[in-house]
Structure formats: C-alpha cells, structure tokens
C-alpha atoms as a PDB file:
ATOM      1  CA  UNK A   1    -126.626  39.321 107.743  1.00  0.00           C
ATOM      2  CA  UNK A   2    -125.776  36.728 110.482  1.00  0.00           C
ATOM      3  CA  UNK A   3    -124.693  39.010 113.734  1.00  0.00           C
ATOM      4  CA  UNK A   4    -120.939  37.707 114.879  1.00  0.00           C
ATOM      5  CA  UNK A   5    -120.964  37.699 118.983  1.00  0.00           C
ATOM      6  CA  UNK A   6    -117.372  37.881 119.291  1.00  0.00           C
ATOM      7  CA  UNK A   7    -117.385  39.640 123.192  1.00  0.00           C
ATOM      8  CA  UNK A   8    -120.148  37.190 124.640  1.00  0.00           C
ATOM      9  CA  UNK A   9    -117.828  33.956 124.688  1.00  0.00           C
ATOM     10  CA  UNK A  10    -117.954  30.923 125.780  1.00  0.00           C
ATOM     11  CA  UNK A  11    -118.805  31.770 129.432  1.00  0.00           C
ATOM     12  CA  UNK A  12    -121.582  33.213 129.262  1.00  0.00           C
ATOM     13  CA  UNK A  13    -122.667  29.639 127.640  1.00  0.00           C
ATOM     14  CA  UNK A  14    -121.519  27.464 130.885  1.00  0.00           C
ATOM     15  CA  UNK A  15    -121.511  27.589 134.240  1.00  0.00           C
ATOM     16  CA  UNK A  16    -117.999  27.087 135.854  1.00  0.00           C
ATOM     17  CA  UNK A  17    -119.155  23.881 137.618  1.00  0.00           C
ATOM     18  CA  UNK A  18    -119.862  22.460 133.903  1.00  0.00           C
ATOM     19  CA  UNK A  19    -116.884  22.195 133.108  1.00  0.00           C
ATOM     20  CA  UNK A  20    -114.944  18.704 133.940  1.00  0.00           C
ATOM     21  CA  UNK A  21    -111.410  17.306 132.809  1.00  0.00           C
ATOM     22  CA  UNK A  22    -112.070  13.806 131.419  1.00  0.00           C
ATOM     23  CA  UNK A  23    -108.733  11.861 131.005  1.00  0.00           C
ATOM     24  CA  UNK A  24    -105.226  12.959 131.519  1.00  0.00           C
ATOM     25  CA  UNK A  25    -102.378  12.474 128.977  1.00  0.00           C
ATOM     26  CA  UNK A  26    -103.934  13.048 125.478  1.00  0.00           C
ATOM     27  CA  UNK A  27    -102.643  14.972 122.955  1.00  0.00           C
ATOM     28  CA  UNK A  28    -104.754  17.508 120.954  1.00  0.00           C
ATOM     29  CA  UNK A  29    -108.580  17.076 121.037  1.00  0.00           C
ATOM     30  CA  UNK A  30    -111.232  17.970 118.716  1.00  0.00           C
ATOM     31  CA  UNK A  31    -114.412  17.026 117.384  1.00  0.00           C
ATOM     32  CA  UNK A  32    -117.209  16.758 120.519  1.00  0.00           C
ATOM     33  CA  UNK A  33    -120.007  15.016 119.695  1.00  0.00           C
ATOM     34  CA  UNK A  34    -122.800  14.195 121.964  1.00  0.00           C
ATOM     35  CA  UNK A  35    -124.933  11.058 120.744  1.00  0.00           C
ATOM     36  CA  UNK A  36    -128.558  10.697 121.889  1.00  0.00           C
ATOM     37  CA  UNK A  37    -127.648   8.735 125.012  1.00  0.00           C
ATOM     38  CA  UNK A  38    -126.029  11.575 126.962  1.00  0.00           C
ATOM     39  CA  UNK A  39    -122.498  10.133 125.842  1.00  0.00           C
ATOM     40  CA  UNK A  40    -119.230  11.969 123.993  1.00  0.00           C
ATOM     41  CA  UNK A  41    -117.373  10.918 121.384  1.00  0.00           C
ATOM     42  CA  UNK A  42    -113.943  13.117 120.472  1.00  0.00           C
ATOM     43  CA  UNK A  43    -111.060  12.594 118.470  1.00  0.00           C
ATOM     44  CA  UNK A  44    -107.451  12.726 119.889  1.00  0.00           C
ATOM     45  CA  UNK A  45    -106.150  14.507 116.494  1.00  0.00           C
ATOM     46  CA  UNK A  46    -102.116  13.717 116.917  1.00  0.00           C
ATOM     47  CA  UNK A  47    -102.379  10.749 118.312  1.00  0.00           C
ATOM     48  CA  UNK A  48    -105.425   9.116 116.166  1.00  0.00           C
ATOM     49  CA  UNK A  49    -107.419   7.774 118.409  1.00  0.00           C
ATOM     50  CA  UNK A  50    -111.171   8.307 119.306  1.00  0.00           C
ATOM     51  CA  UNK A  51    -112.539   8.190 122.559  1.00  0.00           C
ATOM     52  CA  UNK A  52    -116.006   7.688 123.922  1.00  0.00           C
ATOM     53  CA  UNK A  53    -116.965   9.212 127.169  1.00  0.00           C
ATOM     54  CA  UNK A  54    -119.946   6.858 128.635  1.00  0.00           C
ATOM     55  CA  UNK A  55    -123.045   8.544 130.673  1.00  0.00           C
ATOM     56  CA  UNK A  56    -121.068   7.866 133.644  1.00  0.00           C
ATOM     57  CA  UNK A  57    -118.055   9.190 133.009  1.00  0.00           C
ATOM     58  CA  UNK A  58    -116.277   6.284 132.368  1.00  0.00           C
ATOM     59  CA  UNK A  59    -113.455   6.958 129.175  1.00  0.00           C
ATOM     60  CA  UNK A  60    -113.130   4.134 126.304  1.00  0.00           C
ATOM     61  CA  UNK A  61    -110.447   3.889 123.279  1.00  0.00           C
ATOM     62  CA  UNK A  62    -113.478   3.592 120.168  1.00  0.00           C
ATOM     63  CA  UNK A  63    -110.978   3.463 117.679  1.00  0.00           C
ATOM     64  CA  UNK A  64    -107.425   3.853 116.748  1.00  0.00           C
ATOM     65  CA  UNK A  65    -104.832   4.572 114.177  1.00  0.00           C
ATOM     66  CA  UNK A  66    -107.858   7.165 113.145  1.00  0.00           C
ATOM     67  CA  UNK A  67    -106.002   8.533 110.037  1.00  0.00           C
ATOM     68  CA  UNK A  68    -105.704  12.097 111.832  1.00  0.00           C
ATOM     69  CA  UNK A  69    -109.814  12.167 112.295  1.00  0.00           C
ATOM     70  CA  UNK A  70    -110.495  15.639 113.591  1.00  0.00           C
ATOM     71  CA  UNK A  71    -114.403  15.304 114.036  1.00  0.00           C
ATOM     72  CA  UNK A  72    -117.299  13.278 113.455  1.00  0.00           C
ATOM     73  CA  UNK A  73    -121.069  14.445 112.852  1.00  0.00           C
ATOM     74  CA  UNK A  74    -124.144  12.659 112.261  1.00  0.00           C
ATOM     75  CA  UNK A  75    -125.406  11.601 108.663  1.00  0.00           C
ATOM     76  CA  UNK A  76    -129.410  11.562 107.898  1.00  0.00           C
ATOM     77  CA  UNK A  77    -129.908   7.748 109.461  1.00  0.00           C
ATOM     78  CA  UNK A  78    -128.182   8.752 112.642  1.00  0.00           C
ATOM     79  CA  UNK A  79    -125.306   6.875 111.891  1.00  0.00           C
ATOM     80  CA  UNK A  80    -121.416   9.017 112.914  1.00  0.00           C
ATOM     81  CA  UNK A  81    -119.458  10.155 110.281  1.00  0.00           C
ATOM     82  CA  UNK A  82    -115.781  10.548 110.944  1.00  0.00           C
ATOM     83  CA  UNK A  83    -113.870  13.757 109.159  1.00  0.00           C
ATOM     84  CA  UNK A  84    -110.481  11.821 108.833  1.00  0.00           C
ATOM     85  CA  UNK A  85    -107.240  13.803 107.388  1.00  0.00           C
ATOM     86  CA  UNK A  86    -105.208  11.204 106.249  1.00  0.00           C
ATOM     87  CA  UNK A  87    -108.123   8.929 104.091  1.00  0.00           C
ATOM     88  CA  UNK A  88    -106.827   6.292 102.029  1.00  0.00           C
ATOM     89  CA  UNK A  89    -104.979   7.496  98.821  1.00  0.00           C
ATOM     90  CA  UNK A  90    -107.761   6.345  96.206  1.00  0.00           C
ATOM     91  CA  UNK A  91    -110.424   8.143  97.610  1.00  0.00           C
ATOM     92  CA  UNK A  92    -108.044  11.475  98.017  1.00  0.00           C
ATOM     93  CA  UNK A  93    -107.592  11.239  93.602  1.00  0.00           C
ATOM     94  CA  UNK A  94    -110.924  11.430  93.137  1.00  0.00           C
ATOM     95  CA  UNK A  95    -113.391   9.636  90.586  1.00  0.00           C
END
C-alpha cells in the first residue's frame, strides 16, 4: 500500500522564495513540464495555447489553437507529447 501524505502539502516541497508569477493575463494553466535545459513548457487550457518559459525567464507562445491540450509528457526518445482534449474527430472513433 502506497502511503497518501495528504497534511504535508505542497509547502513543505518549496521554499516561499521559489515561487515566481511568470506572465499576467492567461487563463487556466496546466500541464508543467520541465525539459532538460532548465526550461517550462505549460498549456493555457481555455485559451489553447502553449507557452514556453526560457532559462531566463523570458515567456514564448509555442503553439496555438492547442485543441484544449491540458499537458504534455515525454515519450521514450525524449520527444513531448501533448494530452490534447479536443483531437481531431477520426482519431476520437477509433480503429
């Protein structure tokens, strides 16, 4: 059995310094991903875009009209895998 740590939170995981506001004005976010190179990539769920967040900081549209993409992850090359909710219709009825 996998113990649940519901009291210890997110806190106790980050300092209060760690903790920075990247862009104003987005809608709902989801999905961080760190890549190797110290960057972030996140989705901006309601309004379908991603963003990348550069080493330095620096905030960059990636991609838009995202079909709702709520997340990304890596596959087994490395490559980023988007998690998209609105995927075109002929993949959504199956083989």
């Amino acid at each position: 059995m996998i113990p649940v740590l519901r009291d210890a939170g997110l806190s106790s995981l980050l300092d209060g310094d760690s903790v920075a506001t990247v862009a104003d004005g987005l809608v709902f976010t989801e999905g961080p991903l760190w890549l190797p190179d110290g960057s972030l990539l996140f989705q901006d769920v309601k309004a379908e875009k991603t963003y990348h967040v550069a080493p330095d900081g620096s905030l960059h549209l990636l991609r838009d009209q995202t079909r709702a993409a709520n997340g990304q992850t890596f596959d087994a090359e490395g490559r980023v895998i988007f998690c998209e909710q609105n995927g075109p219709a002929d993949l959504a009825d199956g083989p």
